[in-house]
C-alpha atoms as a PDB file:
ATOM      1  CA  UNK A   1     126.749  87.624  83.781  1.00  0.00           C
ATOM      2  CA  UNK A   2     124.723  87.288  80.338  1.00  0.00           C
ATOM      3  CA  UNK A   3     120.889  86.446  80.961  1.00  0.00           C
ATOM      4  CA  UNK A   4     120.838  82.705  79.554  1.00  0.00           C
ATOM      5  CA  UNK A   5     124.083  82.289  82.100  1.00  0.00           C
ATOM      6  CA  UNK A   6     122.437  83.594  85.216  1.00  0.00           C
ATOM      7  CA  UNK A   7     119.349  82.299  84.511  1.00  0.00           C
ATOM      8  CA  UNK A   8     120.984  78.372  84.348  1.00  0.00           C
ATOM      9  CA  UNK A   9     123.261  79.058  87.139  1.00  0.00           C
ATOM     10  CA  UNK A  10     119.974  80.073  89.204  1.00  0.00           C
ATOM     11  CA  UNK A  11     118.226  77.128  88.417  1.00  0.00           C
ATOM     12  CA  UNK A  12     121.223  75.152  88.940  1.00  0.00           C
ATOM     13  CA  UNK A  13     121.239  76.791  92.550  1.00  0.00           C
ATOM     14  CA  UNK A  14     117.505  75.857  93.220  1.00  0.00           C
ATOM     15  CA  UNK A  15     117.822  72.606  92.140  1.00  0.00           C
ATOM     16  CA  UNK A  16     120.866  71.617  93.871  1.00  0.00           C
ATOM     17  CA  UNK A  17     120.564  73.783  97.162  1.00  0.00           C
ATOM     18  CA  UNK A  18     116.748  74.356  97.219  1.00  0.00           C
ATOM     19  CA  UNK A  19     117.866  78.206  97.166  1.00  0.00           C
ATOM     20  CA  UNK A  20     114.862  80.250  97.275  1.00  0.00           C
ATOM     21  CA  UNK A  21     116.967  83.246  97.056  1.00  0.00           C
ATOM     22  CA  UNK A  22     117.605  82.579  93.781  1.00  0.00           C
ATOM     23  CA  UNK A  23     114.135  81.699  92.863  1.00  0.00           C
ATOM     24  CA  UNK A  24     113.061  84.966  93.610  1.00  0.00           C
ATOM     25  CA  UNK A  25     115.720  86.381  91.717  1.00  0.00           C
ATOM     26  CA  UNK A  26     114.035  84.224  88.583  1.00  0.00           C
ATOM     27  CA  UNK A  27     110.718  85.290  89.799  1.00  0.00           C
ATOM     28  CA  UNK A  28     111.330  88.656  89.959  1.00  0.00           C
ATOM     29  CA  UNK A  29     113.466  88.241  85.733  1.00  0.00           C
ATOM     30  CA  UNK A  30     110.029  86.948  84.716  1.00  0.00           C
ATOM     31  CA  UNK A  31     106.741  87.004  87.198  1.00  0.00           C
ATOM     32  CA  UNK A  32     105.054  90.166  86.102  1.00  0.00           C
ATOM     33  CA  UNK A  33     105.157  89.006  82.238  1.00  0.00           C
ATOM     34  CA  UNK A  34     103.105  85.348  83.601  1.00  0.00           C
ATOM     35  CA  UNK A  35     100.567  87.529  86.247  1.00  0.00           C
ATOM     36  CA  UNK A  36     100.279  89.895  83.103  1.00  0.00           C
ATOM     37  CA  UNK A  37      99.089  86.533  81.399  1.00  0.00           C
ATOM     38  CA  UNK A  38      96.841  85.450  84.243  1.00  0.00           C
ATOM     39  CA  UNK A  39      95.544  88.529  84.118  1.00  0.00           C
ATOM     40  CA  UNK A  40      94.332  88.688  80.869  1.00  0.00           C
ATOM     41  CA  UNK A  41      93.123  84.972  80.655  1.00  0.00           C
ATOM     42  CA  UNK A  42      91.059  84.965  83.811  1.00  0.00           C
ATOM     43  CA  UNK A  43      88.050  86.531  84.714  1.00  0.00           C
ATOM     44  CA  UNK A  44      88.705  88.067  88.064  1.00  0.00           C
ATOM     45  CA  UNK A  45      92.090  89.839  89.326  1.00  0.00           C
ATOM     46  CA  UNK A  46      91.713  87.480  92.651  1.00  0.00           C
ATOM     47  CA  UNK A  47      91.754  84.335  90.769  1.00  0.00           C
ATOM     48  CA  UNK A  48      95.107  85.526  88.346  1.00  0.00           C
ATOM     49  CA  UNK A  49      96.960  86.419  91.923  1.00  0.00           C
ATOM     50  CA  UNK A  50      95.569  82.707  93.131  1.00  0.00           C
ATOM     51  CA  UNK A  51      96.655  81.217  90.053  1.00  0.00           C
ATOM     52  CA  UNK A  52     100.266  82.955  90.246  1.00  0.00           C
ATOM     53  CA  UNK A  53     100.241  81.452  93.472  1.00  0.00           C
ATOM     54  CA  UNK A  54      99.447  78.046  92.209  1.00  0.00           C
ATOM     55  CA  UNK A  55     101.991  78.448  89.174  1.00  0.00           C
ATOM     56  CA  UNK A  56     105.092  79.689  91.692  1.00  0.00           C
ATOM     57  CA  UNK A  57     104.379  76.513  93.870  1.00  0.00           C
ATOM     58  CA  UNK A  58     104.204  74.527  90.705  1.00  0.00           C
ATOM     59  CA  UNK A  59     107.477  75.496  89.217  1.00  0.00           C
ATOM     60  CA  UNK A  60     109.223  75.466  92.421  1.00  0.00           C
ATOM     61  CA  UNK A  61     108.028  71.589  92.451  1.00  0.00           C
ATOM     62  CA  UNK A  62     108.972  71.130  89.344  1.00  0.00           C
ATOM     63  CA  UNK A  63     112.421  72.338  89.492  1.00  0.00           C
ATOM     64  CA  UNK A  64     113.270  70.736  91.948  1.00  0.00           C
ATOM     65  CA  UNK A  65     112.786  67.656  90.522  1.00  0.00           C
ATOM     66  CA  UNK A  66     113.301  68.120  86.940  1.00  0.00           C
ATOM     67  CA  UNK A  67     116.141  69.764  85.119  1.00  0.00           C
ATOM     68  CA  UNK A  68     114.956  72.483  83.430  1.00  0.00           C
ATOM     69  CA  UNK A  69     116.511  74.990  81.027  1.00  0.00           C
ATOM     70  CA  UNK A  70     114.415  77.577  80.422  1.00  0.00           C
ATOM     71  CA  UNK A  71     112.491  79.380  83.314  1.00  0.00           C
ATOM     72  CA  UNK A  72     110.052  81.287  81.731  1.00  0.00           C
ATOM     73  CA  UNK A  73     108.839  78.694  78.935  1.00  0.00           C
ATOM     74  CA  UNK A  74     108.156  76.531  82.422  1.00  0.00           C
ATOM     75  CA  UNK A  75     106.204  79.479  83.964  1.00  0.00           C
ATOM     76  CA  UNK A  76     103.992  80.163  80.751  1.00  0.00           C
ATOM     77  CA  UNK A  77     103.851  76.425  80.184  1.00  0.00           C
ATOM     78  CA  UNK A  78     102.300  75.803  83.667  1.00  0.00           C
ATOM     79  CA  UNK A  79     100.607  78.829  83.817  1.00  0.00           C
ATOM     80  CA  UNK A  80      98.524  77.383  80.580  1.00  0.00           C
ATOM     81  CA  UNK A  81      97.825  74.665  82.576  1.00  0.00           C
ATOM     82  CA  UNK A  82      96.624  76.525  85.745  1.00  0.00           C
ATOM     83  CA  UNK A  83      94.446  78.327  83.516  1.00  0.00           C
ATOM     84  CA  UNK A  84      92.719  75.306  81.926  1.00  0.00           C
ATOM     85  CA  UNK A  85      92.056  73.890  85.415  1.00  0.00           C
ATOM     86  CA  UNK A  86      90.344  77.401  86.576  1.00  0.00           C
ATOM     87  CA  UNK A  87      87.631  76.564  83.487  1.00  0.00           C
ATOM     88  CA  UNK A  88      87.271  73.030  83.971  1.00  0.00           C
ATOM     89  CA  UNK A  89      86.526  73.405  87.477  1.00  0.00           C
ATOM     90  CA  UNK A  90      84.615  76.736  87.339  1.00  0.00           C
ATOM     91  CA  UNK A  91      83.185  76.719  84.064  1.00  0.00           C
ATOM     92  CA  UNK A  92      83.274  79.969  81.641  1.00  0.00           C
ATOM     93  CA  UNK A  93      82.119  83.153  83.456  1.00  0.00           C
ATOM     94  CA  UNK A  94      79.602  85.024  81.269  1.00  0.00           C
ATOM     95  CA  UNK A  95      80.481  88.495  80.652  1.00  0.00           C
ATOM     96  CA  UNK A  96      77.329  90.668  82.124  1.00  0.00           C
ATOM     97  CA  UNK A  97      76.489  93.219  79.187  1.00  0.00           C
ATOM     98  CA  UNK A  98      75.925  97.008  79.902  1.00  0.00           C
ATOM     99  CA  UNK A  99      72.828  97.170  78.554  1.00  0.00           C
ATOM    100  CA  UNK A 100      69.306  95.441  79.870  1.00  0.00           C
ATOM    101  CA  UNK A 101      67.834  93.125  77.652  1.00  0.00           C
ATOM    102  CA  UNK A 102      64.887  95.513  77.119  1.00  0.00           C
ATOM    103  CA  UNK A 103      67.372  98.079  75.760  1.00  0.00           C
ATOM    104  CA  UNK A 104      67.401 100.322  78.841  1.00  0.00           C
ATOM    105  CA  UNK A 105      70.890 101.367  80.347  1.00  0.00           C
ATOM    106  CA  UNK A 106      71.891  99.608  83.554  1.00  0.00           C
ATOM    107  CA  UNK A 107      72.667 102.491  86.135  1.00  0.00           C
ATOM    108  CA  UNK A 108      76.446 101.934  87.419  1.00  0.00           C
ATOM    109  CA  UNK A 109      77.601 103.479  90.035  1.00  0.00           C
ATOM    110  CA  UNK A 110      81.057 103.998  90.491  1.00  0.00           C
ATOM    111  CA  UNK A 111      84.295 105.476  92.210  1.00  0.00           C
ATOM    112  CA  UNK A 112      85.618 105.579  88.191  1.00  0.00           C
ATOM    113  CA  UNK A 113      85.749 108.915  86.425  1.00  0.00           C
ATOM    114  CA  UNK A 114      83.625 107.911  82.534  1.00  0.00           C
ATOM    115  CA  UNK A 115      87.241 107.511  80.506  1.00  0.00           C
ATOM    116  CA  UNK A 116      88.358 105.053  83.319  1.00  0.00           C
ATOM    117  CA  UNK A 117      85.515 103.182  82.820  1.00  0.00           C
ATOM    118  CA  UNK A 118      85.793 103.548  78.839  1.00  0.00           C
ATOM    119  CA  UNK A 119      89.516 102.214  79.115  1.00  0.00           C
ATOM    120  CA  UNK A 120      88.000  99.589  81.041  1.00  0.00           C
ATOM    121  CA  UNK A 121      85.347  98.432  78.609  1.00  0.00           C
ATOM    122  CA  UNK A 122      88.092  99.040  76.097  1.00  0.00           C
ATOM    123  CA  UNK A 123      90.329  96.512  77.677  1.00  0.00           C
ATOM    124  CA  UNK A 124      87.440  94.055  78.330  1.00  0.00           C
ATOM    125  CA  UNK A 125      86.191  94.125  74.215  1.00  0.00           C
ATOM    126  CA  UNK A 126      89.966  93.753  73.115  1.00  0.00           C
ATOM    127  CA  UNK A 127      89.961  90.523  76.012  1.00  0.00           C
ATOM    128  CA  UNK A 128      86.631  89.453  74.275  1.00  0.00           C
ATOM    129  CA  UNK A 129      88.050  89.255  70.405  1.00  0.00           C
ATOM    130  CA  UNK A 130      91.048  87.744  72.057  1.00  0.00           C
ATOM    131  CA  UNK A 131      88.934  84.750  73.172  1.00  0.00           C
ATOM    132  CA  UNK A 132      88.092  84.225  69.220  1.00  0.00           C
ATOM    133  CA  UNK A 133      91.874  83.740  68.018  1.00  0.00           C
ATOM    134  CA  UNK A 134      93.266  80.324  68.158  1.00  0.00           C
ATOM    135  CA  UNK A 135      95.840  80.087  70.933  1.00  0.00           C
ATOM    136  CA  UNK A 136      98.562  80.322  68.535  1.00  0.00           C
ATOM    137  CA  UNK A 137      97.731  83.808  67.536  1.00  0.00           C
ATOM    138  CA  UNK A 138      96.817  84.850  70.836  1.00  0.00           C
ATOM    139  CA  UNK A 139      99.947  84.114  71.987  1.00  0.00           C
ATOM    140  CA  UNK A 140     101.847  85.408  69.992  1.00  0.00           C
ATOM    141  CA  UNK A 141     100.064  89.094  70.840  1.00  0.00           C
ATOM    142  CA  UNK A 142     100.662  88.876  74.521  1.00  0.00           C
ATOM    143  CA  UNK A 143     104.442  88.265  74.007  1.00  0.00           C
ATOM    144  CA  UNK A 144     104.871  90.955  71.217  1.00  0.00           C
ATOM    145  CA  UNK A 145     102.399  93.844  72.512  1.00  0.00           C
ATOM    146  CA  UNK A 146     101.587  92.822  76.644  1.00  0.00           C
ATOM    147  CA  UNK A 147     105.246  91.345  77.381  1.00  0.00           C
ATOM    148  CA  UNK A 148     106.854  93.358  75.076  1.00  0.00           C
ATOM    149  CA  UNK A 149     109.367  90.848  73.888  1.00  0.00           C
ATOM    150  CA  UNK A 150     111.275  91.782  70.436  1.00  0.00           C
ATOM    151  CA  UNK A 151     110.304  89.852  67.587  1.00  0.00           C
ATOM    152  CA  UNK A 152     113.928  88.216  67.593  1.00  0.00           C
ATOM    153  CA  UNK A 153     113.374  86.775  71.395  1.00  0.00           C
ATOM    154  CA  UNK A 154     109.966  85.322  70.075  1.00  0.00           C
ATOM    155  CA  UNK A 155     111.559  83.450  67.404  1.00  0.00           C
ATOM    156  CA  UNK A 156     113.778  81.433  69.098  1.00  0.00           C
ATOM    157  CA  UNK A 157     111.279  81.301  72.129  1.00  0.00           C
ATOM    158  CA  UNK A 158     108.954  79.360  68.887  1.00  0.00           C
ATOM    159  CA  UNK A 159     111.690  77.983  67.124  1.00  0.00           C
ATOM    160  CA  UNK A 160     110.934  79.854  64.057  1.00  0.00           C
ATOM    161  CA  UNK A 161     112.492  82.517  62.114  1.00  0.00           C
ATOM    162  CA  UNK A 162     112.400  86.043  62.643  1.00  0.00           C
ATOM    163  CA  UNK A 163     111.049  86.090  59.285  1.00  0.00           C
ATOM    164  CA  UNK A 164     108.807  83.861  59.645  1.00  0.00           C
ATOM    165  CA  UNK A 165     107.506  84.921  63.929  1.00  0.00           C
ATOM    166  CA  UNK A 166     107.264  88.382  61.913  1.00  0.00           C
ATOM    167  CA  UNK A 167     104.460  87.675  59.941  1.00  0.00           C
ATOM    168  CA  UNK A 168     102.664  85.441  62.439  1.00  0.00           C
ATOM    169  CA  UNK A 169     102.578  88.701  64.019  1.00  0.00           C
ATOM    170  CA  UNK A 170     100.933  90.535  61.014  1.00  0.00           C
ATOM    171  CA  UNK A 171      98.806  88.241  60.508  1.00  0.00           C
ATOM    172  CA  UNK A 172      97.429  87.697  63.810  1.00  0.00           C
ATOM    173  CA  UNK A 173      97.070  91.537  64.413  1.00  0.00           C
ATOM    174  CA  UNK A 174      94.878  91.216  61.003  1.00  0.00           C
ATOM    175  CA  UNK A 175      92.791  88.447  62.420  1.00  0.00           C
ATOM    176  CA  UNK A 176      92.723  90.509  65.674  1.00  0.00           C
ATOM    177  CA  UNK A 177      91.383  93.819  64.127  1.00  0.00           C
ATOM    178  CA  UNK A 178      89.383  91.927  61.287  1.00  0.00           C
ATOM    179  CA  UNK A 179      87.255  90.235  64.767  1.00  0.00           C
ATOM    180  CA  UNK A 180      87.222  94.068  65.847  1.00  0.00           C
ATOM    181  CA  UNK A 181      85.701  95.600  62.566  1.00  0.00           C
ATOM    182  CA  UNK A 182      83.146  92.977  62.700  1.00  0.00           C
ATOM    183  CA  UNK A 183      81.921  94.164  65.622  1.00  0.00           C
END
């Protein structure tokens, strides 16, 4: 069965039969890409598994009282959502820098061998710039580069070109590395 088939006869089954089998076969098609989201837009990896939680119950709701026709635009939709009610009730978590304000190095210890904790600080300054784009561009970098999805699947996921999803790419790599250089 083609993907776009399977993925509207599962919702058809959880909707009309409350079949959680096949929303776990849906979960399963798309999950990691919105926990790989979470992930990246919250501070802690506790609150992206409680806000995958919160997003799974959400969509299950939702389903099964709305007809819906594509799955993962619902996850990322209310996983946006989820996301702005983690900062309006928590506030913005301050990154804590490295360094002391006198100039001294902090003392870390850690189980991490020094690249793991490079990669890590890596990671966190990429997550930083991030934070700079509008959401526009940032979005379109976690489907391309974190999700993976092909530049034709992003297009009609925007309703734009390929052309046209092609250079929002470009350009908001550009932005992305211009906020980097900066630095």
């Amino acid at each position: 069965m083609l993907p776009d088939k399977l993925e509207q006869f599962l919702l058809l089954r959880i909707r009309g039969f409350q079949d959680k089998a096949a929303f776990e076969k849906l979960v399963k098609m798309y999950g990691s890409g919105v926990l790989r989201f979470l992930h990246f837009r919250l501070p802690s990896r506790e609150d992206a598994e409680d806000a995958y939680s919160t997003v799974l119950l959400q969509v299950w709701d939702y389903i099964l009282r709305t007809e819906v026709k594509h799955f993962n635009g619902l996850l990322f939709t209310v996983a946006r959502n989820v996301i702005a009610s983690h900062y309006e009730k928590r506030g913005r978590v301050k990154i804590v820098p490295i360094e002391n304000e006198d100039g001294t190095e902090k003392q870390i210890q850690s189980a991490l061998s020094p690249q793991k904790i490079m990669d890590k600080v890596d990671v966190s300054f990429v997550k930083e710039k991030m934070k700079e784009l509008d959401e526009d561009d940032q979005e379109i970098i976690i489907l391309r580069y974190l999700e993976g999805y092909s530049v034709k699947h992003i297009a009609k996921y925007l309703g734009k070109t390929e052309n046209t999803t092609s250079v929002k790419i470009h350009r908001a790599i550009k932005k992305l590395k211009d906020l980097y250089e900066r630095t």
